[in-house]
C-alpha atoms as a PDB file:
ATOM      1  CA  UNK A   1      59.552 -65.993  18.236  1.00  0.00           C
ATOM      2  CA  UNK A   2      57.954 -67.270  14.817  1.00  0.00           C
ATOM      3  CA  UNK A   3      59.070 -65.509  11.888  1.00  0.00           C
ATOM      4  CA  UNK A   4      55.985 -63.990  10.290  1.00  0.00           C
ATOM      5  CA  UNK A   5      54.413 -64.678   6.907  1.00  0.00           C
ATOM      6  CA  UNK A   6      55.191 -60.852   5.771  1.00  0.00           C
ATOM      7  CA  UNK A   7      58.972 -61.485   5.850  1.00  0.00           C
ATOM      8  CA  UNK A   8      58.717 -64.493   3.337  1.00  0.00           C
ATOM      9  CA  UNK A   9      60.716 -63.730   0.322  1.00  0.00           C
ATOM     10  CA  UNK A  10      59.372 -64.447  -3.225  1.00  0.00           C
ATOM     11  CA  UNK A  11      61.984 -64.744  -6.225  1.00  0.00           C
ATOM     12  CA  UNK A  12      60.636 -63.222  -9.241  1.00  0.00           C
ATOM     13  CA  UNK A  13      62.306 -65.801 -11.260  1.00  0.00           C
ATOM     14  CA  UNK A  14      59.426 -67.942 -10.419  1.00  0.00           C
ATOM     15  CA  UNK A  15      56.681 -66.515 -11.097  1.00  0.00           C
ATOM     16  CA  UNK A  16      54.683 -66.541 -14.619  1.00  0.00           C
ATOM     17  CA  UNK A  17      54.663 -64.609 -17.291  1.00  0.00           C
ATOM     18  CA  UNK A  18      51.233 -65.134 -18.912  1.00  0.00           C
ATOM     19  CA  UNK A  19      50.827 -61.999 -20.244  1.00  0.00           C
ATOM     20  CA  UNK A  20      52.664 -62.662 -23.523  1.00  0.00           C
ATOM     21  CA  UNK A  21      51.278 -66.280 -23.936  1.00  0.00           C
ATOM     22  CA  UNK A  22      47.603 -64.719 -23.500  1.00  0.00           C
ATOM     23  CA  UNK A  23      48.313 -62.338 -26.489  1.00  0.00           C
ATOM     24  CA  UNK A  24      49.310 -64.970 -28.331  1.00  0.00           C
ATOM     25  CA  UNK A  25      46.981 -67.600 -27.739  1.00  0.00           C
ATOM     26  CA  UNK A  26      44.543 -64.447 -28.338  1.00  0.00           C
ATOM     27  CA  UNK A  27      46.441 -64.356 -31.872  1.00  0.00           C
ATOM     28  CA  UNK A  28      45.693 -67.624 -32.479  1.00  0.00           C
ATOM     29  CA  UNK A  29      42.045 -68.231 -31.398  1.00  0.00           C
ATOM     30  CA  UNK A  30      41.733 -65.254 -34.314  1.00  0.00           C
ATOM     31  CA  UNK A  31      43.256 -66.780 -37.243  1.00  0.00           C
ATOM     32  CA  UNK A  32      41.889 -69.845 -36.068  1.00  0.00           C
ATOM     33  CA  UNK A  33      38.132 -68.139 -36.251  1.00  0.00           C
ATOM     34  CA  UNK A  34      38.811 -66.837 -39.802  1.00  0.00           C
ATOM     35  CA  UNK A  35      39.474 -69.842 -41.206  1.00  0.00           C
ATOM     36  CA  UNK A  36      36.372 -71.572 -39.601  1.00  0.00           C
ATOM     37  CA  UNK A  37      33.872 -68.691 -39.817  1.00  0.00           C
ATOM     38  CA  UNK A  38      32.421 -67.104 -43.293  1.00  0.00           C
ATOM     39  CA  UNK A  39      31.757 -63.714 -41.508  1.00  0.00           C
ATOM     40  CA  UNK A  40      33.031 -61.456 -39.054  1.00  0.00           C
ATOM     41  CA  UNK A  41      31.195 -58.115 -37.637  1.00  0.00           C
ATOM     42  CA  UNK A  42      32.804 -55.399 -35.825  1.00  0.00           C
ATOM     43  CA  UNK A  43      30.666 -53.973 -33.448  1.00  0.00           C
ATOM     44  CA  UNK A  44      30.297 -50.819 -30.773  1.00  0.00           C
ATOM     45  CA  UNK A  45      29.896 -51.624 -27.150  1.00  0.00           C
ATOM     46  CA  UNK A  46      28.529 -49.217 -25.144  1.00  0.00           C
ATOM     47  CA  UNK A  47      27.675 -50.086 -21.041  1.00  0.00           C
ATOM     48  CA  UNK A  48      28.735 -53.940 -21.499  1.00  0.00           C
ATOM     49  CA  UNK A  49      27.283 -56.046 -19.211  1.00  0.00           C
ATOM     50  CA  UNK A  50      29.546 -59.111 -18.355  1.00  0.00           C
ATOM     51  CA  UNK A  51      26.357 -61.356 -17.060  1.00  0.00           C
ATOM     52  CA  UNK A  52      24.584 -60.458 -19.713  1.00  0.00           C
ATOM     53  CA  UNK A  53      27.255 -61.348 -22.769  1.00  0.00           C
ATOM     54  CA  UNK A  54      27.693 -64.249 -21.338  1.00  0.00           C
ATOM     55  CA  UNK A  55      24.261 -65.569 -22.361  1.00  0.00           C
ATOM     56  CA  UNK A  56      24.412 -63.970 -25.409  1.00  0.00           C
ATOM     57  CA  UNK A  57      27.649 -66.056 -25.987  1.00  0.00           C
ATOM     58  CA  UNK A  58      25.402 -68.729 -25.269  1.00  0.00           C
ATOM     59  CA  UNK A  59      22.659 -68.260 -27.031  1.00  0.00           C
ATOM     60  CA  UNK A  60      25.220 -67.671 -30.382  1.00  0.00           C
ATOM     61  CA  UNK A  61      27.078 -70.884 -30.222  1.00  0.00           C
ATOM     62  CA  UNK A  62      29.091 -72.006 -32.360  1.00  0.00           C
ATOM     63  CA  UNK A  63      29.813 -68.243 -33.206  1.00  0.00           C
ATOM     64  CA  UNK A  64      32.086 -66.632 -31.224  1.00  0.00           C
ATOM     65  CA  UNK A  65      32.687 -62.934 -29.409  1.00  0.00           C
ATOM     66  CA  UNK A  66      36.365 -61.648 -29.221  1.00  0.00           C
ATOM     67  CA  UNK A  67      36.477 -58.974 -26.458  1.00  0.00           C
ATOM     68  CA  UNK A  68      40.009 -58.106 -26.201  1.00  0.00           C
ATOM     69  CA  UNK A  69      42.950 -55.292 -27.028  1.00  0.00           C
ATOM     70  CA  UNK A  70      42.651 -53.907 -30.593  1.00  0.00           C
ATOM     71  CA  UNK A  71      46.232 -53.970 -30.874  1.00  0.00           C
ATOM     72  CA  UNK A  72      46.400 -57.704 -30.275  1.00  0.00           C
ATOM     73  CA  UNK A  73      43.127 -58.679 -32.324  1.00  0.00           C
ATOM     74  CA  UNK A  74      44.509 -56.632 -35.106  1.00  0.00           C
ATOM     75  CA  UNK A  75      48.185 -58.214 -35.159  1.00  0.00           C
ATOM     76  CA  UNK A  76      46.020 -61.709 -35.378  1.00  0.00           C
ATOM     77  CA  UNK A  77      43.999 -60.433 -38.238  1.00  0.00           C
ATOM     78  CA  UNK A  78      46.831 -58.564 -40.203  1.00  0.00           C
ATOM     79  CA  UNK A  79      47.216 -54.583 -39.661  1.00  0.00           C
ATOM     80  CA  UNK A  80      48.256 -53.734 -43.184  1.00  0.00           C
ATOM     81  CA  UNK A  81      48.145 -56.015 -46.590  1.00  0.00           C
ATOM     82  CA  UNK A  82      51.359 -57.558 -46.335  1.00  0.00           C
ATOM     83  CA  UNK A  83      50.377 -59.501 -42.874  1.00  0.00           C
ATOM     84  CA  UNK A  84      46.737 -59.873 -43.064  1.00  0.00           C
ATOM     85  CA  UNK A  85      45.386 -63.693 -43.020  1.00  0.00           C
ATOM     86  CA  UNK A  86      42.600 -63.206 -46.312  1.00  0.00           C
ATOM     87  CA  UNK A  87      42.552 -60.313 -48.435  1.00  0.00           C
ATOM     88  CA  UNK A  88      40.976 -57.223 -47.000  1.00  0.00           C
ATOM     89  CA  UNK A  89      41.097 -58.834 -43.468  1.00  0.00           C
ATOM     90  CA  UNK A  90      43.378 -55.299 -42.859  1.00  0.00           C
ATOM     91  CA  UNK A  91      39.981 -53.152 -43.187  1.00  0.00           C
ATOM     92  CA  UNK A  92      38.452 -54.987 -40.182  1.00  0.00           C
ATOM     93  CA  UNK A  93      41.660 -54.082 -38.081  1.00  0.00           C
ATOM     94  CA  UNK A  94      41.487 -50.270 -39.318  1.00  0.00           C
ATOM     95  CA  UNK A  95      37.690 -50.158 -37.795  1.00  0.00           C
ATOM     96  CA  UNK A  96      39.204 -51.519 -34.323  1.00  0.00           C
ATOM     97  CA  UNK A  97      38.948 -48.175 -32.469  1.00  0.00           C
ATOM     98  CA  UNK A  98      37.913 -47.158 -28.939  1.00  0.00           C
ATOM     99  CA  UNK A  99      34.903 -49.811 -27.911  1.00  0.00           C
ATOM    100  CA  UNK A 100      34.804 -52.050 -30.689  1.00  0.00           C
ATOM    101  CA  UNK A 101      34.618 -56.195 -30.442  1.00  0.00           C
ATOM    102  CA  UNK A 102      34.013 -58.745 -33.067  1.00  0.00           C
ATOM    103  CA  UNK A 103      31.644 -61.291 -34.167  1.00  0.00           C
ATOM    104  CA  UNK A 104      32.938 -64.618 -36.048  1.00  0.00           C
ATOM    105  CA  UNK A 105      29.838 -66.343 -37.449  1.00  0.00           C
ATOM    106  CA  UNK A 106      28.469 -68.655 -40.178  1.00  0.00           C
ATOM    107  CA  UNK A 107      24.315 -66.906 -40.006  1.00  0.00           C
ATOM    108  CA  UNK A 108      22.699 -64.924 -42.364  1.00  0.00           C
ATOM    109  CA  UNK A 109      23.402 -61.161 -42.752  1.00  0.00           C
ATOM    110  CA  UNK A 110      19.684 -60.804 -42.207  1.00  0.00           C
ATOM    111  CA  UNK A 111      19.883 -62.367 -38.822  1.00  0.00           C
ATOM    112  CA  UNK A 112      22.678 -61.104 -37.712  1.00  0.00           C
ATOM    113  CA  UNK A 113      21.544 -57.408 -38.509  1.00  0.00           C
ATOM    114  CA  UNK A 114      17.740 -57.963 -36.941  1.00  0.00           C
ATOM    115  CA  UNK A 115      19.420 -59.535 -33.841  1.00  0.00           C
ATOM    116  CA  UNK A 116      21.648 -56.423 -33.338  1.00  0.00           C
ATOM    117  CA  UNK A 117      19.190 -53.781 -34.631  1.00  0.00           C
ATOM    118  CA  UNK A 118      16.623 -55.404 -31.588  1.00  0.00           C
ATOM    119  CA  UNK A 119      19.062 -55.900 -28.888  1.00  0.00           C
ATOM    120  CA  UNK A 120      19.529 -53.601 -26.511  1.00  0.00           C
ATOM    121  CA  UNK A 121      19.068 -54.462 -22.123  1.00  0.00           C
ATOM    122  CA  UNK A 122      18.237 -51.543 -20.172  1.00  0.00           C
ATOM    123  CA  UNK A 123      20.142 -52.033 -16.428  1.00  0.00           C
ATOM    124  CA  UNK A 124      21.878 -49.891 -13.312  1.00  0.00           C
ATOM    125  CA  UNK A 125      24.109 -46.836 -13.718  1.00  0.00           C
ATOM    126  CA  UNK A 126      27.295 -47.597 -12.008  1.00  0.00           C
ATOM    127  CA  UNK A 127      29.472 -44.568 -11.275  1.00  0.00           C
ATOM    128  CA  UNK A 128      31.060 -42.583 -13.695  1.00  0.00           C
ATOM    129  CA  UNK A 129      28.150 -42.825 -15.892  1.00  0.00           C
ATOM    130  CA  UNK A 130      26.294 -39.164 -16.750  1.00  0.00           C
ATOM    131  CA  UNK A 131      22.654 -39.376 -15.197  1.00  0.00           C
ATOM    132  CA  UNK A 132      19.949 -39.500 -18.039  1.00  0.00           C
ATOM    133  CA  UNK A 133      17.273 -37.691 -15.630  1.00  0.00           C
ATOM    134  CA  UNK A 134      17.031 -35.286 -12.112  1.00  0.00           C
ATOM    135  CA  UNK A 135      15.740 -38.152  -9.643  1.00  0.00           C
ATOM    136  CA  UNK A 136      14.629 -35.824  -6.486  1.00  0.00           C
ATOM    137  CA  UNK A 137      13.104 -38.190  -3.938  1.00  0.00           C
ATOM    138  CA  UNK A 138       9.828 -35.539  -1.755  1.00  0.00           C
ATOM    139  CA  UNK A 139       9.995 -35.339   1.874  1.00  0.00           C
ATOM    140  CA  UNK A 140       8.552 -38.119   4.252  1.00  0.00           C
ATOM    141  CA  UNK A 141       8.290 -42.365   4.433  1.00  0.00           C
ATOM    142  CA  UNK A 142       9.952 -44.819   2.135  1.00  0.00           C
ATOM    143  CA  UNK A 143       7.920 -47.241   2.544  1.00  0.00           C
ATOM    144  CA  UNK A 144      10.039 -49.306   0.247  1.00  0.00           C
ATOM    145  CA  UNK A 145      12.844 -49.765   2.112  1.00  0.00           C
ATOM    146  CA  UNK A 146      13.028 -52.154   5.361  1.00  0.00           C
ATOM    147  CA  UNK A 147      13.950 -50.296   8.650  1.00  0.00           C
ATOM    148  CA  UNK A 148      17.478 -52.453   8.554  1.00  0.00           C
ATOM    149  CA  UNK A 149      18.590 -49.943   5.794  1.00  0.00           C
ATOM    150  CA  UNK A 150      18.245 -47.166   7.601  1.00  0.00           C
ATOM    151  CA  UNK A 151      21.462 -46.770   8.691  1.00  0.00           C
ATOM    152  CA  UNK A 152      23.189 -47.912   4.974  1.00  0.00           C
ATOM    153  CA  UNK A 153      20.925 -44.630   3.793  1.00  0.00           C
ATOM    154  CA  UNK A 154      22.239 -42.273   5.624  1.00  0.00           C
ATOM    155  CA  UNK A 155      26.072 -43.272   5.018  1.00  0.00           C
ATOM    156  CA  UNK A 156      24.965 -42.960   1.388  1.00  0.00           C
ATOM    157  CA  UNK A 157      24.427 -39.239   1.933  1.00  0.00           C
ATOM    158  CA  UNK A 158      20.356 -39.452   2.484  1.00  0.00           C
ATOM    159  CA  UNK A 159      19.209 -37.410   5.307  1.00  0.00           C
ATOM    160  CA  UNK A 160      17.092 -40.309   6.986  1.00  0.00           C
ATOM    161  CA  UNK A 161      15.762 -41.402  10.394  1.00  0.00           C
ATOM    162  CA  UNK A 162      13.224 -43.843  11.495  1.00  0.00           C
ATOM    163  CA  UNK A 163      10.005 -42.539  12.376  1.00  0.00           C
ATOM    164  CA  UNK A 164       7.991 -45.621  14.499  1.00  0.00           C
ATOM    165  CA  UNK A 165      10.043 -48.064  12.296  1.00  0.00           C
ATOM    166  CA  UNK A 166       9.503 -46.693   8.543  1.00  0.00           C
ATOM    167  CA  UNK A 167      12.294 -44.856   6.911  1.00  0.00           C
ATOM    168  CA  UNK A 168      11.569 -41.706   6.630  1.00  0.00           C
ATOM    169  CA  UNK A 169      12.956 -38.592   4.828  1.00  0.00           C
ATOM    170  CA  UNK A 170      13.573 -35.579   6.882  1.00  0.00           C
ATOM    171  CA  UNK A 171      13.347 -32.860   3.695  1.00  0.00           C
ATOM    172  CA  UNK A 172      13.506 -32.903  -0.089  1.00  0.00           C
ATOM    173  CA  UNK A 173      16.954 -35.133  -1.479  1.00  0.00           C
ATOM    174  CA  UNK A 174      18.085 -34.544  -4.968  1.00  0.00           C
ATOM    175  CA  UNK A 175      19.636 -37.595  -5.982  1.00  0.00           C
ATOM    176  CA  UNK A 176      20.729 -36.856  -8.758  1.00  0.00           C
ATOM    177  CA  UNK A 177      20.857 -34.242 -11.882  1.00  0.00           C
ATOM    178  CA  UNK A 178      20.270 -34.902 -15.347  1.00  0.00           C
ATOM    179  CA  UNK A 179      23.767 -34.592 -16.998  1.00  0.00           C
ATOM    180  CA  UNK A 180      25.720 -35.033 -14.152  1.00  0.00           C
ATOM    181  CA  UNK A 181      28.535 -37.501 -13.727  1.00  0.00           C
ATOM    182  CA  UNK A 182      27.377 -40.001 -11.152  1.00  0.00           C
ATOM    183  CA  UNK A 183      28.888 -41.056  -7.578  1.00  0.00           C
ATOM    184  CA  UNK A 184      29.521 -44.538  -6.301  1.00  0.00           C
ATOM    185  CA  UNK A 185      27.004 -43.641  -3.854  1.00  0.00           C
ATOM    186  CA  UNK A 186      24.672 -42.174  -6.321  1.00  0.00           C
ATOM    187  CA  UNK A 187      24.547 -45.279  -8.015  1.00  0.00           C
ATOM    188  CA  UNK A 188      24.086 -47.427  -4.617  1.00  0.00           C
ATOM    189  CA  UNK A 189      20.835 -44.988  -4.019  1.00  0.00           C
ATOM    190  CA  UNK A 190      19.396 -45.669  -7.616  1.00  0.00           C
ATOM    191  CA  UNK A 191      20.073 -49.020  -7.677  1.00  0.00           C
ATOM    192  CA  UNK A 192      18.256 -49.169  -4.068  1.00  0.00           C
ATOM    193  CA  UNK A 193      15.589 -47.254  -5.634  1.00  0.00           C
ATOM    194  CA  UNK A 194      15.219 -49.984  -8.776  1.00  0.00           C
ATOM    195  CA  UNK A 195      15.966 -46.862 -10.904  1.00  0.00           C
ATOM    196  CA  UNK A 196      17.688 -47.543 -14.851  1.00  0.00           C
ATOM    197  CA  UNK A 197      19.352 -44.676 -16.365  1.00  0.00           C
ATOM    198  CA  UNK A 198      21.680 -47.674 -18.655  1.00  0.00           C
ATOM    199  CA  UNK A 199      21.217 -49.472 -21.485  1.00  0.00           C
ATOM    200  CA  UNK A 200      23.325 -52.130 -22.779  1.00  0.00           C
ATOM    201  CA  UNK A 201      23.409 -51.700 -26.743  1.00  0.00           C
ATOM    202  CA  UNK A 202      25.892 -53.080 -29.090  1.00  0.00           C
ATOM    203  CA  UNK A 203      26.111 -51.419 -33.052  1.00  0.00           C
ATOM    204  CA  UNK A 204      27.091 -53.242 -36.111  1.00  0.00           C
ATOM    205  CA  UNK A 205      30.206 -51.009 -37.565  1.00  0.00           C
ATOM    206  CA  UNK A 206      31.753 -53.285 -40.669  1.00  0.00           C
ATOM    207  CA  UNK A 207      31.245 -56.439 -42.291  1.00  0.00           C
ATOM    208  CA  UNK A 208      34.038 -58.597 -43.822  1.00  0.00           C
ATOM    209  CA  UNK A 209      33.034 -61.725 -45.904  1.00  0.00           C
ATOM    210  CA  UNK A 210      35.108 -64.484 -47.450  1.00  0.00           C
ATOM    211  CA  UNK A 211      32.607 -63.844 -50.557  1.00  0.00           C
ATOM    212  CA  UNK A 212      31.759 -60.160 -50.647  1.00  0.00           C
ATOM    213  CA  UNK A 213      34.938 -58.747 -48.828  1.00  0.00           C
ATOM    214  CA  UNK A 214      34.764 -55.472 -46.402  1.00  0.00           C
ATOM    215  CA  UNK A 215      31.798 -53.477 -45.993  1.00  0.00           C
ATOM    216  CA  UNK A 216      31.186 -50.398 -44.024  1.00  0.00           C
ATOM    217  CA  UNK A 217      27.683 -51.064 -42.174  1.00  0.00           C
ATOM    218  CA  UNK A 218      26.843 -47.514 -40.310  1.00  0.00           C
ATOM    219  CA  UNK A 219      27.882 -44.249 -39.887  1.00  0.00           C
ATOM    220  CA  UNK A 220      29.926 -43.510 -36.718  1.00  0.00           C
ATOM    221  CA  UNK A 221      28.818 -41.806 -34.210  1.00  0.00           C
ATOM    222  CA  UNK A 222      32.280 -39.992 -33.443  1.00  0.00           C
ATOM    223  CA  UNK A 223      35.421 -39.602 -34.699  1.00  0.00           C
ATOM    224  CA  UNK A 224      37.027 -41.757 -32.131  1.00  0.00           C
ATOM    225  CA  UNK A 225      34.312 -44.930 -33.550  1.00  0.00           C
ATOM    226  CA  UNK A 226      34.837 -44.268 -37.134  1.00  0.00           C
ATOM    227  CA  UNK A 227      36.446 -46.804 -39.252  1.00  0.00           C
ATOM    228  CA  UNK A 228      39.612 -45.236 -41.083  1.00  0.00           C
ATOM    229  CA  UNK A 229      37.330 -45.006 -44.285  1.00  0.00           C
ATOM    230  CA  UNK A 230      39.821 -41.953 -45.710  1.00  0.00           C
ATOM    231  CA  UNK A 231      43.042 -44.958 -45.412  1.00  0.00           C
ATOM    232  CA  UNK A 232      41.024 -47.361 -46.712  1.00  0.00           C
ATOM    233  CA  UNK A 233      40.217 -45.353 -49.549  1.00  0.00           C
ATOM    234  CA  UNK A 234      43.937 -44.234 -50.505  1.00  0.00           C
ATOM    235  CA  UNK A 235      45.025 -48.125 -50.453  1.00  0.00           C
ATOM    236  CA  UNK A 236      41.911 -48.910 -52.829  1.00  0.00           C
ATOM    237  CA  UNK A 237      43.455 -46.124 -55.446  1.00  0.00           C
ATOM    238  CA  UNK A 238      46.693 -47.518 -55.296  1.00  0.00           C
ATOM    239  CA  UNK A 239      45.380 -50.650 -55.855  1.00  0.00           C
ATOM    240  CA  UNK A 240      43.811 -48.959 -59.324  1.00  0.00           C
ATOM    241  CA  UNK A 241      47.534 -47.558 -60.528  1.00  0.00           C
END
């Protein structure tokens, strides 16, 4: 009898350890970026959109995005005086908290801030996500579905049936409530139903230059985004003893 595949025995002394090179190649690309770029922004993420950055990362080349752990950004940028790469560069790791990402560039402040202040890409709940209106579809034929869905309808929870091929809705279906934390299968429905309730928006937090130094660009909106203004502050009267 064959032995099967399942049985086959894999030493662990062979396989890779890329975590530890990633962080450190993640290190690297950093420092690397702060001695090529004039500027870096730190930035709020909120509902990121992977297809979307990635024209965005297009459309800024030669700047470039970091999207990774704050820990490891902040190691590469120096998290206290003593290891930063360029004075201040500490500040910028303080403001790493909860969704934040950077932005190594060479543009204008002016651009930078009128490209931020006007982005923003409206797109699908997924699940998880707290519904930003009551979506309550009325009783009778969607006409906008073909009769193949039927049957994908009514798995999603919609009380459906096909009535001389048009799907049709027995009675009233709330599909969701305004506040409410969404379901996988809530967000199938709305995405069925072409409805938005996201929006992709990124917020300029802090600005570091190699000419001007650290600046704090907006106010937080919570605790958890807030740059650690009150450590900041505490180093900067040391600094005046």
């Amino acid at each position: 009898m064959p032995k099967s595949k399942r049985d086959k025995k894999i030493s662990l002394t062979k396989t890779s350890k890329k975590g530890l090179a990633l962080k450190q190649k993640i290190i690297d690309d950093v420092r690397s970026c702060v001695e090529k770029f004039k500027d870096i922004y730190v930035f709020s993420h909120k509902n990121m959109r992977n297809l979307k950055m990635k024209d965005i990362r297009e459309e800024w080349k030669p700047s470039r995005f970091f999207f990774a752990k704050n820990r490891v950004i902040g190691v590469g940028l120096g998290r206290n005086k003593e290891e930063e790469v360029a004075d201040n560069l500490h500040k910028v790791t303080n403001c790493l908290k909860g969704q934040k990402a950077l932005l190594f560039t060479d543009c204008s402040k002016e651009e930078v801030v009128d490209w931020f202040n006007n982005f923003s890409c409206e797109d699908f709940a997924k699940s998880g996500f707290k519904a930003t209106q009551t979506v309550i579809l009325e009783e009778g034929p969607l006409k906008q579905f073909s009769h193949a869905i039927e049957p994908h309808l009514r798995k999603l929870g919609m009380p459906t049936k096909l009535d001389r091929g048009v799907v049709t809705l027995i009675k009233e279906f709330e599909v969701c409530k305004e506040g409410s934390v969404l379901t996988p299968e809530q967000a199938r429905i709305l995405k069925l139903l072409e409805i938005r309730m996201a929006t992709f928006k990124m917020t300029l937090k802090a600005h570091w230059s190699k000419d001007l130094g650290f600046e704090i660009m907006t106010s937080a909106e919570s605790d958890d985004e807030e740059c650690d203004t009150e450590k900041m502050e505490a180093e900067e009267e040391e600094d005046d003893i």
